[in-house]
PDB file of N, CA and C in Angstrom:
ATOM      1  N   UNK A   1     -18.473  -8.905  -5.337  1.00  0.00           N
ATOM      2  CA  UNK A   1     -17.744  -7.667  -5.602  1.00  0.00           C
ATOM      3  C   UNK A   1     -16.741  -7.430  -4.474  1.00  0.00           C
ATOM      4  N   UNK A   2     -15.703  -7.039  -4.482  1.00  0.00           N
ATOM      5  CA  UNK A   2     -14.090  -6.921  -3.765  1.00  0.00           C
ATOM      6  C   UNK A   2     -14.349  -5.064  -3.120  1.00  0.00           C
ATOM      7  N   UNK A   3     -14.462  -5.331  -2.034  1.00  0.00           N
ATOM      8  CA  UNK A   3     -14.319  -4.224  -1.815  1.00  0.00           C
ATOM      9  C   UNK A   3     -12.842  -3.752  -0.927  1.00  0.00           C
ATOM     10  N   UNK A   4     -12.151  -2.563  -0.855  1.00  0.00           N
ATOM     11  CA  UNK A   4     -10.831  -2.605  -0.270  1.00  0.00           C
ATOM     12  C   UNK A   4     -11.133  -1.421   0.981  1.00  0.00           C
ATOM     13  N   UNK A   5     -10.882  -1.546   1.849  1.00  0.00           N
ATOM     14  CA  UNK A   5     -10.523  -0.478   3.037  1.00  0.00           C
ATOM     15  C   UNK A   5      -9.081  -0.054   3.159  1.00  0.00           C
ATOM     16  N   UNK A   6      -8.706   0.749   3.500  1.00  0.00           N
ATOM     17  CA  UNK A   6      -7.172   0.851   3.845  1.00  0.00           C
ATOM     18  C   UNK A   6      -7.534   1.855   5.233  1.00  0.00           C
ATOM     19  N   UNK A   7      -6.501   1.917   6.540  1.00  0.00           N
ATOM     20  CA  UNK A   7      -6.323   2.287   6.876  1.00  0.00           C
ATOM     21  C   UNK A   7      -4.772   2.453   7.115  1.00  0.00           C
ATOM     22  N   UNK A   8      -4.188   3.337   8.572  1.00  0.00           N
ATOM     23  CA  UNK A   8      -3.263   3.244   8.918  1.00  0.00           C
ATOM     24  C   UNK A   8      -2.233   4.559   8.599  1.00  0.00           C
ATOM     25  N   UNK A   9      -2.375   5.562   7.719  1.00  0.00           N
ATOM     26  CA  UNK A   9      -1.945   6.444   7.025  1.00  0.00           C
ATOM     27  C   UNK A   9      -2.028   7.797   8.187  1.00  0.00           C
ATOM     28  N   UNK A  10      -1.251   8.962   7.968  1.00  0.00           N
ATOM     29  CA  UNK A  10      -1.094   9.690   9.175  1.00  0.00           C
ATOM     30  C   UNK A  10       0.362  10.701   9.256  1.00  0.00           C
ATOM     31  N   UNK A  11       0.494  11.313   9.951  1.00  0.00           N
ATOM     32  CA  UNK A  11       1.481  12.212  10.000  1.00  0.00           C
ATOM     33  C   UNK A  11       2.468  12.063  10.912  1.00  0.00           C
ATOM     34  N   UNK A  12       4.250  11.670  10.014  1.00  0.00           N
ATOM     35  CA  UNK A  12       5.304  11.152  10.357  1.00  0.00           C
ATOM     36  C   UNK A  12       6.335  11.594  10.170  1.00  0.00           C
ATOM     37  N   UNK A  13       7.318  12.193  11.238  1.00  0.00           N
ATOM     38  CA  UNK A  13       8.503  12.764  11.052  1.00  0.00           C
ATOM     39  C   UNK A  13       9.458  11.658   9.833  1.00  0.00           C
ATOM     40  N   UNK A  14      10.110  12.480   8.973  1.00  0.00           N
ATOM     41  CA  UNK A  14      11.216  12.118   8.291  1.00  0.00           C
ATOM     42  C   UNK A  14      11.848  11.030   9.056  1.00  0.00           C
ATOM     43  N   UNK A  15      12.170  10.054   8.636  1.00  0.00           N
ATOM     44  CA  UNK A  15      13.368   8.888   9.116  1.00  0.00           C
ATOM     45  C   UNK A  15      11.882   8.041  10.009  1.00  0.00           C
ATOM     46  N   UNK A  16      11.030   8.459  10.199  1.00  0.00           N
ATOM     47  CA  UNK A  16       9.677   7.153  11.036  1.00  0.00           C
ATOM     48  C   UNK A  16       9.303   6.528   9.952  1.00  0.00           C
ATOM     49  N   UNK A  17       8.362   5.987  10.474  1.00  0.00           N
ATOM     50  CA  UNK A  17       7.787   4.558   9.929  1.00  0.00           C
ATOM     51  C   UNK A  17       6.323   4.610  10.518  1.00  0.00           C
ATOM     52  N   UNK A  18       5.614   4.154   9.376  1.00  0.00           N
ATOM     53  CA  UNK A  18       3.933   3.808   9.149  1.00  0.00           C
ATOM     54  C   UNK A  18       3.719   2.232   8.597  1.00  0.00           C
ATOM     55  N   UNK A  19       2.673   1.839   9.330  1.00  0.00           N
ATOM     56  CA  UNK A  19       2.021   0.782   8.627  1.00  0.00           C
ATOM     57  C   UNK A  19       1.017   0.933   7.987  1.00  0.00           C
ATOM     58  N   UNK A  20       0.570   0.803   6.651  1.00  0.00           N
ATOM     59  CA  UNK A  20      -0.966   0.502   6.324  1.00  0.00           C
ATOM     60  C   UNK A  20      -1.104  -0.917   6.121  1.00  0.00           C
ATOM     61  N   UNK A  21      -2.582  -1.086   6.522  1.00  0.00           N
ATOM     62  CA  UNK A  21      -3.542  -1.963   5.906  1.00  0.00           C
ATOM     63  C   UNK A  21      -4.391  -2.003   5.015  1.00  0.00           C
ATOM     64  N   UNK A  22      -4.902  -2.996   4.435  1.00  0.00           N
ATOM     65  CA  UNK A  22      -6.090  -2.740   3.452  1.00  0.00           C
ATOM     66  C   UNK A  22      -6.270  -4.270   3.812  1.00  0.00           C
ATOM     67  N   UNK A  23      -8.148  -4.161   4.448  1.00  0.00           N
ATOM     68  CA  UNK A  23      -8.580  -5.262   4.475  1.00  0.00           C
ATOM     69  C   UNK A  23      -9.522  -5.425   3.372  1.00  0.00           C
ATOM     70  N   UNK A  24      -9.851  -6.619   2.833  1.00  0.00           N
ATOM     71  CA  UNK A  24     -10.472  -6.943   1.179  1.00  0.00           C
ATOM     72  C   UNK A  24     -11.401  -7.813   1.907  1.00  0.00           C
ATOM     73  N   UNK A  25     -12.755  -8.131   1.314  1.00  0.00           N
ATOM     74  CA  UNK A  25     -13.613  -8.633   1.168  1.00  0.00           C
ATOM     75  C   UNK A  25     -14.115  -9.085   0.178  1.00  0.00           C
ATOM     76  N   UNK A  26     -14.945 -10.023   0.274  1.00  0.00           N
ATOM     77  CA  UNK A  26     -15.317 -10.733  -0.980  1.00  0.00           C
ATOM     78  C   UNK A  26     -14.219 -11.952  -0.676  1.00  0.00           C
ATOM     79  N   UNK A  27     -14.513 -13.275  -2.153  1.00  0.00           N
ATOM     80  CA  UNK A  27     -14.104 -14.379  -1.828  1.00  0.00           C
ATOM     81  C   UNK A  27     -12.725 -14.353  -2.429  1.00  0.00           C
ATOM     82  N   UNK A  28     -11.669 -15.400  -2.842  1.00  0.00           N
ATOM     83  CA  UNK A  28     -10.271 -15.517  -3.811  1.00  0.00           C
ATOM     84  C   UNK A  28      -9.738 -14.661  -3.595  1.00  0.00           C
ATOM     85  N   UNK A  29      -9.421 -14.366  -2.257  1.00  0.00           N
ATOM     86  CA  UNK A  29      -8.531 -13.630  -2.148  1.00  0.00           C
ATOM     87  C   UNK A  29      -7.151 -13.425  -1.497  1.00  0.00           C
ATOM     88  N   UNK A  30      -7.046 -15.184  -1.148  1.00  0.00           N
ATOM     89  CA  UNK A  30      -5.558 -16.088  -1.300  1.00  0.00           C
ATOM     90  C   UNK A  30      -4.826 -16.210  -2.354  1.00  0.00           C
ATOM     91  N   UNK A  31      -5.776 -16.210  -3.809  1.00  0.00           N
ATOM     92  CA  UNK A  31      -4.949 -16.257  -5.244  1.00  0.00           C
ATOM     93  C   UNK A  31      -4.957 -14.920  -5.547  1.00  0.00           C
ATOM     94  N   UNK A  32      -5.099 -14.314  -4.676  1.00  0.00           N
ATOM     95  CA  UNK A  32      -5.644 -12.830  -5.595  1.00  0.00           C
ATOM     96  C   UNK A  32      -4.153 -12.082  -5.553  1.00  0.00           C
ATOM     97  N   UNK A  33      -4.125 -11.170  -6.744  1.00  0.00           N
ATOM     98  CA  UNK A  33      -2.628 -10.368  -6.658  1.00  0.00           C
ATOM     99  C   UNK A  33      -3.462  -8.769  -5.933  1.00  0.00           C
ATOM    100  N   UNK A  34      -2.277  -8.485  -4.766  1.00  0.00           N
ATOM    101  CA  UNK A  34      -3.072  -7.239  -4.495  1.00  0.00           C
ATOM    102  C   UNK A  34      -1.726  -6.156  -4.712  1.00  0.00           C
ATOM    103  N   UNK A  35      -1.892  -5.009  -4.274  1.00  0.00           N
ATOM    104  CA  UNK A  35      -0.464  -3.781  -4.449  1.00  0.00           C
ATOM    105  C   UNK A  35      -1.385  -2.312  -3.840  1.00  0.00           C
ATOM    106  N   UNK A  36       0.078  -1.931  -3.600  1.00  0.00           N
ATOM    107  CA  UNK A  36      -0.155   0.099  -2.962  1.00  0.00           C
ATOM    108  C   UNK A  36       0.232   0.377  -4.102  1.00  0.00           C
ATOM    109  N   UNK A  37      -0.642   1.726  -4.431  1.00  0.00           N
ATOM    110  CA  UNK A  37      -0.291   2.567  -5.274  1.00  0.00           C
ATOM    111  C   UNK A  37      -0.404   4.138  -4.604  1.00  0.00           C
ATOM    112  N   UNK A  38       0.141   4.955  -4.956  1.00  0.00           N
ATOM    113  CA  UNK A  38       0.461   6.208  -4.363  1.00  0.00           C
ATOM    114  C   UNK A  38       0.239   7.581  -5.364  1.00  0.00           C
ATOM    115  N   UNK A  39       0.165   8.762  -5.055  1.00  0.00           N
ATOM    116  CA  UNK A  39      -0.766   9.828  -5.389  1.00  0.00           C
ATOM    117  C   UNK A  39      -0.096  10.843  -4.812  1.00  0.00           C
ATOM    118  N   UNK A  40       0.589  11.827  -5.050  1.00  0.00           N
ATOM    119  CA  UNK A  40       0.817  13.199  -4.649  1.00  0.00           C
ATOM    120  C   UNK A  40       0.611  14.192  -5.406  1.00  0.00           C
ATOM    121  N   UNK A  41       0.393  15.397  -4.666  1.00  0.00           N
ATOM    122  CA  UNK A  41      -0.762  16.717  -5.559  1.00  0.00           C
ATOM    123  C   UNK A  41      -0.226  16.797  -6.624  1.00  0.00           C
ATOM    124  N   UNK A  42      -1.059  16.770  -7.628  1.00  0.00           N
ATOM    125  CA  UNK A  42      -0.144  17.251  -9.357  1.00  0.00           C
ATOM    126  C   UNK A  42       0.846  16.185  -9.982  1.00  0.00           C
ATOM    127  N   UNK A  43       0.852  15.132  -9.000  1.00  0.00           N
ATOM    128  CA  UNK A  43       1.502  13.822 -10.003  1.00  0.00           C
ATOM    129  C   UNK A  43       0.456  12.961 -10.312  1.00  0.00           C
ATOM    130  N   UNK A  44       1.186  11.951 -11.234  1.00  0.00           N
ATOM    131  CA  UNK A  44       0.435  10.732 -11.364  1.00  0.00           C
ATOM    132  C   UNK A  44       0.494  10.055 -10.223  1.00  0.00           C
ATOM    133  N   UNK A  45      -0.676   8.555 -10.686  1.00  0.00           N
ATOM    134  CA  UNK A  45      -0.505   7.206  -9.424  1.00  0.00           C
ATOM    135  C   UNK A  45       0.413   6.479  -9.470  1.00  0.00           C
ATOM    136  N   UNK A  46       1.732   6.439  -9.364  1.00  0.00           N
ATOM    137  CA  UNK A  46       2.631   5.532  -9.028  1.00  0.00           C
ATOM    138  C   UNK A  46       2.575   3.969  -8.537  1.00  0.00           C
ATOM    139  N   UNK A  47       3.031   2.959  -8.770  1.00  0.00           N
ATOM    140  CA  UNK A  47       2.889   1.456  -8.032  1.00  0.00           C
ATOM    141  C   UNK A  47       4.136   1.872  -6.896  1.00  0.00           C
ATOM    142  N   UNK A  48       3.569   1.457  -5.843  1.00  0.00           N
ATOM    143  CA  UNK A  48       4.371   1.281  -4.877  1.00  0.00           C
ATOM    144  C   UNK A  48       4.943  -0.109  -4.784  1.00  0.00           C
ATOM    145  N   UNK A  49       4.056  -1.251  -5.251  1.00  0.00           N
ATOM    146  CA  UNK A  49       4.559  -2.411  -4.497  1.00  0.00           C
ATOM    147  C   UNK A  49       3.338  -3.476  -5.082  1.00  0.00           C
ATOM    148  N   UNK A  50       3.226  -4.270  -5.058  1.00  0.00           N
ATOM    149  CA  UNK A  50       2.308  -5.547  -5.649  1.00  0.00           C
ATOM    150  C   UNK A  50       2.920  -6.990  -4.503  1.00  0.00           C
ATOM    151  N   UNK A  51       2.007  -8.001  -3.918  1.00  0.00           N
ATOM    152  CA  UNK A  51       2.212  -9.274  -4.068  1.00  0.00           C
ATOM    153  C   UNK A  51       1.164 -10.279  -4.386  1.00  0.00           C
ATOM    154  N   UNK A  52       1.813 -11.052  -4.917  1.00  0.00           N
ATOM    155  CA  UNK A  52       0.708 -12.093  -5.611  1.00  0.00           C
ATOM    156  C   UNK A  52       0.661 -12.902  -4.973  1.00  0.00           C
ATOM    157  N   UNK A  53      -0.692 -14.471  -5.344  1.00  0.00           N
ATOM    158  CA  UNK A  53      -0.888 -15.336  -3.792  1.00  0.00           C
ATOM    159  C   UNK A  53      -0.511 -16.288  -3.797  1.00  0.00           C
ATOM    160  N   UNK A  54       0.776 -15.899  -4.169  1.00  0.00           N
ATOM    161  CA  UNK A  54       2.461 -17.457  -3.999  1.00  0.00           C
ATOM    162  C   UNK A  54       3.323 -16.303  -2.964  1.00  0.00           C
ATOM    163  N   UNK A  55       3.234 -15.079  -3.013  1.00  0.00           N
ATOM    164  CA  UNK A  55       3.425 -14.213  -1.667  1.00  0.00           C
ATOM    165  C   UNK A  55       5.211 -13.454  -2.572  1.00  0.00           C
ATOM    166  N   UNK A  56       5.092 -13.654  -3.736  1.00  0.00           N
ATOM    167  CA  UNK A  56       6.011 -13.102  -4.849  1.00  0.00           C
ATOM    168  C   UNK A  56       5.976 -11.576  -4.740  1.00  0.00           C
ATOM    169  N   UNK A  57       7.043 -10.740  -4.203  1.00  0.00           N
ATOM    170  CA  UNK A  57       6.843  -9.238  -4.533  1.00  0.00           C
ATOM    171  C   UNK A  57       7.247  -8.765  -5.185  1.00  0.00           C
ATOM    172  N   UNK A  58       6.874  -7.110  -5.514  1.00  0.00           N
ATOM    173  CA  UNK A  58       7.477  -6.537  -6.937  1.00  0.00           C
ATOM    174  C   UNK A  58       7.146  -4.915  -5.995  1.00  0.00           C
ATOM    175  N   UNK A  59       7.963  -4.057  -6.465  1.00  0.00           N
ATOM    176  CA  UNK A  59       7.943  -2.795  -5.829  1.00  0.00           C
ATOM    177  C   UNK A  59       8.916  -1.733  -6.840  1.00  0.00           C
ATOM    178  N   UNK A  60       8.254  -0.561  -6.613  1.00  0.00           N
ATOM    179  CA  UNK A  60       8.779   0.594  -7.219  1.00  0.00           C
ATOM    180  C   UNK A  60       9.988   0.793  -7.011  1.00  0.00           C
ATOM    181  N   UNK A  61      10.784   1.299  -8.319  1.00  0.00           N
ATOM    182  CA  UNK A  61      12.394   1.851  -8.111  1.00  0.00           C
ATOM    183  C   UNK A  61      12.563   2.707  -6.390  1.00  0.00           C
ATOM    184  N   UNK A  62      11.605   3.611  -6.545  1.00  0.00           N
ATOM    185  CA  UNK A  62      11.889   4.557  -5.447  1.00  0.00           C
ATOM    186  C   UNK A  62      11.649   3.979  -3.829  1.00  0.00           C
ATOM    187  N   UNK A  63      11.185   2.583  -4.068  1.00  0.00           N
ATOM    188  CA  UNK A  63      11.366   2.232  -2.889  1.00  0.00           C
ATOM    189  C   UNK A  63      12.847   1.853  -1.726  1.00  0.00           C
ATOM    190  N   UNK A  64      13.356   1.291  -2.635  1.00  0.00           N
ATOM    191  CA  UNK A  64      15.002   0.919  -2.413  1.00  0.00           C
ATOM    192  C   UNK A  64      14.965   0.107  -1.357  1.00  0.00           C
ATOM    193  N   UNK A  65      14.407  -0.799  -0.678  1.00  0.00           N
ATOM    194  CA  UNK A  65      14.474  -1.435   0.798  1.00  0.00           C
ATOM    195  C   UNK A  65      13.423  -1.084   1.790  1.00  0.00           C
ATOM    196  N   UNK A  66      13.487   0.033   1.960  1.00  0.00           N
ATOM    197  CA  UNK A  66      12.708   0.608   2.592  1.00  0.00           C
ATOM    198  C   UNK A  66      10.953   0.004   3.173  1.00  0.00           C
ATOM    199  N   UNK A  67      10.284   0.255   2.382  1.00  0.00           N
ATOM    200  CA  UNK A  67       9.009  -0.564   2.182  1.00  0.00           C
ATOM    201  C   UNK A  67       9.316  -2.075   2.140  1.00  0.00           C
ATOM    202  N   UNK A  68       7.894  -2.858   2.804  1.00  0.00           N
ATOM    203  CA  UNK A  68       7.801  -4.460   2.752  1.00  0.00           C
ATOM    204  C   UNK A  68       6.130  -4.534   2.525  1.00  0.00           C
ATOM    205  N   UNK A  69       5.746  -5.124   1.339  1.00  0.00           N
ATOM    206  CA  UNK A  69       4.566  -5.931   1.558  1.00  0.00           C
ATOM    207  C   UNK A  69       4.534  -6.929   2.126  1.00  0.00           C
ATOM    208  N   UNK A  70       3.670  -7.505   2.555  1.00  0.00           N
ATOM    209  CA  UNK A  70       3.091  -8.598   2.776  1.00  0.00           C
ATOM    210  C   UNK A  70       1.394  -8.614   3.198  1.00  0.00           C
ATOM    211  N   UNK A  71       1.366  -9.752   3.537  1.00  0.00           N
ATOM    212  CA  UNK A  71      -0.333 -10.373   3.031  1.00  0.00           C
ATOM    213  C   UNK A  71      -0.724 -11.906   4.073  1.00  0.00           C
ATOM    214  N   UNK A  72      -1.996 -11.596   4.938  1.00  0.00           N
ATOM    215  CA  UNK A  72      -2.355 -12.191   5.999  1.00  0.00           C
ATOM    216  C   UNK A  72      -3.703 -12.941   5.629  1.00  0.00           C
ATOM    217  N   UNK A  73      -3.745 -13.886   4.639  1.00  0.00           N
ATOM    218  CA  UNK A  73      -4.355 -14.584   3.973  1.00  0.00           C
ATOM    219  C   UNK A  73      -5.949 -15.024   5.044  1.00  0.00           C
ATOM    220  N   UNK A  74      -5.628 -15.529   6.590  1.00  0.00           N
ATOM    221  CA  UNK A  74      -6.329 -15.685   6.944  1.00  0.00           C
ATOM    222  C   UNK A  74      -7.499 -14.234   7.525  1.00  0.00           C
ATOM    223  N   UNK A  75      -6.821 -13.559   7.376  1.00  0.00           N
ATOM    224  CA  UNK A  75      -7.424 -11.836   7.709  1.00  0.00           C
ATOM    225  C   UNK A  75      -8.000 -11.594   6.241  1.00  0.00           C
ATOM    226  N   UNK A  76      -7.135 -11.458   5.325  1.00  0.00           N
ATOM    227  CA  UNK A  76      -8.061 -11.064   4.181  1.00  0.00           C
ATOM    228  C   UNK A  76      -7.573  -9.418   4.413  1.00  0.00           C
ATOM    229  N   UNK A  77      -6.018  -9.055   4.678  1.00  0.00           N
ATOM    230  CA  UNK A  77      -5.303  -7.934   5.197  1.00  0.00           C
ATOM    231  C   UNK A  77      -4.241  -8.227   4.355  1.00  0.00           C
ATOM    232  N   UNK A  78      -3.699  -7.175   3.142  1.00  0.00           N
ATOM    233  CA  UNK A  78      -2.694  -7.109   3.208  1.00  0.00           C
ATOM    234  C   UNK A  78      -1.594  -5.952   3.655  1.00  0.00           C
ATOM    235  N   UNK A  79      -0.486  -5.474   3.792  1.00  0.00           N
ATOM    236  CA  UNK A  79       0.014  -4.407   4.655  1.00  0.00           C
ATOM    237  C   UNK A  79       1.101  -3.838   3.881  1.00  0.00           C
ATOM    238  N   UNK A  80       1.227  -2.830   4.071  1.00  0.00           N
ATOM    239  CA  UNK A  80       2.694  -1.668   3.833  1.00  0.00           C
ATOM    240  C   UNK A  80       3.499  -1.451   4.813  1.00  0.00           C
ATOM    241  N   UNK A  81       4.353  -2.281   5.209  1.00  0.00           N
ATOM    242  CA  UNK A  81       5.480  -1.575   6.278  1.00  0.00           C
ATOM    243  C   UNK A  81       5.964  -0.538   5.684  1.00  0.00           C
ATOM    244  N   UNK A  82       6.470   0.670   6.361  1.00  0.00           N
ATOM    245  CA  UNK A  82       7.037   2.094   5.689  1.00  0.00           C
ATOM    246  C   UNK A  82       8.217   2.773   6.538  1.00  0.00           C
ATOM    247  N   UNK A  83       9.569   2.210   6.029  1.00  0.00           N
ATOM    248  CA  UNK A  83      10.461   2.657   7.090  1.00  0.00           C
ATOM    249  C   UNK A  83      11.148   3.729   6.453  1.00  0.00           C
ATOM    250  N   UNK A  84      12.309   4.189   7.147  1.00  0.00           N
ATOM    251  CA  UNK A  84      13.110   5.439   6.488  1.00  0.00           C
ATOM    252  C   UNK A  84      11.986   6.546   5.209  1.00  0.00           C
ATOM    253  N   UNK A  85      10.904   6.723   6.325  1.00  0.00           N
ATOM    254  CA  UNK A  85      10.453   7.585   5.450  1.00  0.00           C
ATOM    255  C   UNK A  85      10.849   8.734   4.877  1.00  0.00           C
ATOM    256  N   UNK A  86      10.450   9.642   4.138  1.00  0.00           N
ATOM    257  CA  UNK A  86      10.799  11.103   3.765  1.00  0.00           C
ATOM    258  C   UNK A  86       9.751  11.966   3.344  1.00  0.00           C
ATOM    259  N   UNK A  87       9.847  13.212   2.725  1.00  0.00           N
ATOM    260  CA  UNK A  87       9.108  14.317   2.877  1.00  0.00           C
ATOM    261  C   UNK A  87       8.170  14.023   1.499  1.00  0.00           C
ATOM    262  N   UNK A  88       9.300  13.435   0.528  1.00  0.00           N
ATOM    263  CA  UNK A  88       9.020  13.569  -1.243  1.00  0.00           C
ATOM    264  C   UNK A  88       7.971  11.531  -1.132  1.00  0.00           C
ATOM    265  N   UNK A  89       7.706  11.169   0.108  1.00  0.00           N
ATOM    266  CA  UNK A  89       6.356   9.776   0.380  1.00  0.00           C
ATOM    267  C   UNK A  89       5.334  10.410   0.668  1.00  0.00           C
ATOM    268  N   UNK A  90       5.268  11.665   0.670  1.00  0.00           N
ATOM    269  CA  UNK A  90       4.061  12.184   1.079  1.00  0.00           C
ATOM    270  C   UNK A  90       3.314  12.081  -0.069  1.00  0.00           C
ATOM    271  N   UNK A  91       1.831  11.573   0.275  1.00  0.00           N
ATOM    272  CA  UNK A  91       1.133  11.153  -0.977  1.00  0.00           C
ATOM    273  C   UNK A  91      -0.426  10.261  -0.265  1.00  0.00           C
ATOM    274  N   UNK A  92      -1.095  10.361  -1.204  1.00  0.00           N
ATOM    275  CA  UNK A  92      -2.374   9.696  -0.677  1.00  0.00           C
ATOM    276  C   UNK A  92      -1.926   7.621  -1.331  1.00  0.00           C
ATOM    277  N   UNK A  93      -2.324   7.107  -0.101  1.00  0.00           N
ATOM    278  CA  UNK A  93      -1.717   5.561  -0.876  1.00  0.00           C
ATOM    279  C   UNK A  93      -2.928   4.849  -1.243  1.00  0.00           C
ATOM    280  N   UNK A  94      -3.154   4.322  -2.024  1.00  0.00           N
ATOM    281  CA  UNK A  94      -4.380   3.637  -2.589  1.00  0.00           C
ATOM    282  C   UNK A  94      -3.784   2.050  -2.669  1.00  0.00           C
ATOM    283  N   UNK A  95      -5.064   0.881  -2.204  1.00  0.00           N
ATOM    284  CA  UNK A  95      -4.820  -0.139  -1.939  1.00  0.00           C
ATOM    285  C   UNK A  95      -5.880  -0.583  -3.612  1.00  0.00           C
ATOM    286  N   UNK A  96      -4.907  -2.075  -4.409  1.00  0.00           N
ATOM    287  CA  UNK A  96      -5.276  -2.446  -5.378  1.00  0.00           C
ATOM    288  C   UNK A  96      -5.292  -3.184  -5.870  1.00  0.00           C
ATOM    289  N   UNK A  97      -6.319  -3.582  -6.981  1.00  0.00           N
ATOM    290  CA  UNK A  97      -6.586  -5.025  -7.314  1.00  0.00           C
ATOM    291  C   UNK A  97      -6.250  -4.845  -8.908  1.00  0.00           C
ATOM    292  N   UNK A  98      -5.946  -6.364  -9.893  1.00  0.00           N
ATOM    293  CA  UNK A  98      -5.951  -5.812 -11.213  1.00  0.00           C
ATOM    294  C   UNK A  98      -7.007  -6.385 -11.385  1.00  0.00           C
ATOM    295  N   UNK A  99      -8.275  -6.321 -10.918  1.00  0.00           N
ATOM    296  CA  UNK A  99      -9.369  -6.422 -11.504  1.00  0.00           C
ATOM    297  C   UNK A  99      -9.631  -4.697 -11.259  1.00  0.00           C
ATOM    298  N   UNK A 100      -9.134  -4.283 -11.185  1.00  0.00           N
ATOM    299  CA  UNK A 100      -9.663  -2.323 -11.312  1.00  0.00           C
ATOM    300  C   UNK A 100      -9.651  -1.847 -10.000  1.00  0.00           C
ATOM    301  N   UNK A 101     -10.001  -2.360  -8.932  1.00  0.00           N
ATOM    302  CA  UNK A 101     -10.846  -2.254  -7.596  1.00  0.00           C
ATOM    303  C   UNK A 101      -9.434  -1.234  -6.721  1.00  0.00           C
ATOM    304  N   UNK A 102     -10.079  -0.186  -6.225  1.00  0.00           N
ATOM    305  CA  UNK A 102      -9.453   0.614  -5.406  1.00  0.00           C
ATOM    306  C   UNK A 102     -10.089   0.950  -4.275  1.00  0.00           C
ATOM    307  N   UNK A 103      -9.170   0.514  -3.417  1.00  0.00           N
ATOM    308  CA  UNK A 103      -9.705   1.491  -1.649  1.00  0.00           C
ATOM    309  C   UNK A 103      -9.964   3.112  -2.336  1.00  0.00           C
ATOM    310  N   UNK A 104     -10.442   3.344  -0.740  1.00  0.00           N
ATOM    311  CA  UNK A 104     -10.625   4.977  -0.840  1.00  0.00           C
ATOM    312  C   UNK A 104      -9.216   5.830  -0.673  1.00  0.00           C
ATOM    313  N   UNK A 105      -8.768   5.000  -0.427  1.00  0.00           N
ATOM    314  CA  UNK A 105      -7.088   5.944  -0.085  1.00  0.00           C
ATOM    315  C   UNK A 105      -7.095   6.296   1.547  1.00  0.00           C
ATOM    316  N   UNK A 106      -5.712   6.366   2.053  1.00  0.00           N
ATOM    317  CA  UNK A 106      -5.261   6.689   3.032  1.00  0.00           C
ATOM    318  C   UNK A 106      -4.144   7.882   3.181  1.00  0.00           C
ATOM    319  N   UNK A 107      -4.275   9.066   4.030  1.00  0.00           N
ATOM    320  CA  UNK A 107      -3.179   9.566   3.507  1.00  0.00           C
ATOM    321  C   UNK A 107      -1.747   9.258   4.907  1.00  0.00           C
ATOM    322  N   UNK A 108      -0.353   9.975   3.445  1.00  0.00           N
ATOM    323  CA  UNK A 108       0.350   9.381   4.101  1.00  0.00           C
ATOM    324  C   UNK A 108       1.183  11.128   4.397  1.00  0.00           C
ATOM    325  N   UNK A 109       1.625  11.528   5.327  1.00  0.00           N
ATOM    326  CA  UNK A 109       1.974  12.902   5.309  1.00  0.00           C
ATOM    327  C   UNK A 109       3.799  13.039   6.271  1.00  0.00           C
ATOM    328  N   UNK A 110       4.532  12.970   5.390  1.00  0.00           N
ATOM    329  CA  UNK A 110       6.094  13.127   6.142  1.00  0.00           C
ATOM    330  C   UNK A 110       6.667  14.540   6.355  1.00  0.00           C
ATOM    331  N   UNK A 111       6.975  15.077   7.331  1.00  0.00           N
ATOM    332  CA  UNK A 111       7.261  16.251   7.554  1.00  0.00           C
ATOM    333  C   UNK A 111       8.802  16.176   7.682  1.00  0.00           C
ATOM    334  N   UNK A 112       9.325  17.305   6.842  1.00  0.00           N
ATOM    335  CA  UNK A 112      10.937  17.272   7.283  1.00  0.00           C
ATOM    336  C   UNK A 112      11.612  17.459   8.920  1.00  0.00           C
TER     337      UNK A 112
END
């Protein structure tokens, strides 16, 4: 069974930058496709971002550049770089598998 941690999430002036992690456990998880997904009060979960384990990314319209996945195969870590943040990223980020599997969430909090 895959379990996900995320850390790294926290409170960041407008225009900073956050990293999360989410370290995974369990085995296949060099082929494994992982992704952030995101959560703010009274919306839906949004995809932030996905990479799969040829290291192929895919990311939300609203990212624009900004955000970078990537994925540390020998850690069993993959990460959210988070630059040019803003107020409207504020959101709880959830780390994910498409076998269903979700971290507990991390939050992410941008102040104008």
């Amino acid at each position: 069974q895959v379990q996900l941690v995320e850390s790294g999430g926290g409170l960041v002036q407008a225009g900073g930058s956050l990293k999360l992690s989410c370290a995974a456990s369990g085995s296949g998880f060099r082929i494994r496709t992982m992704g952030w997904y995101r959560q703010a009060p009274g919306k839906q979960r949004d995809l932030v971002a996905t990479i799969n384990g040829g290291g192929v990314t895919n990311y939300g319209e609203f990212v624009k550049g900004r955000f970078t996945i990537s994925r540390d195969n020998a850690k069993k870590t993959v990460y959210l770089q988070m630059n040019s943040l803003k107020p409207e990223d504020t959101a709880v980020y959830f780390c994910w598998t498409p076998a269903d599997v979700w971290g507990q969430g991390t939050q992410v909090t941008v102040s104008a």
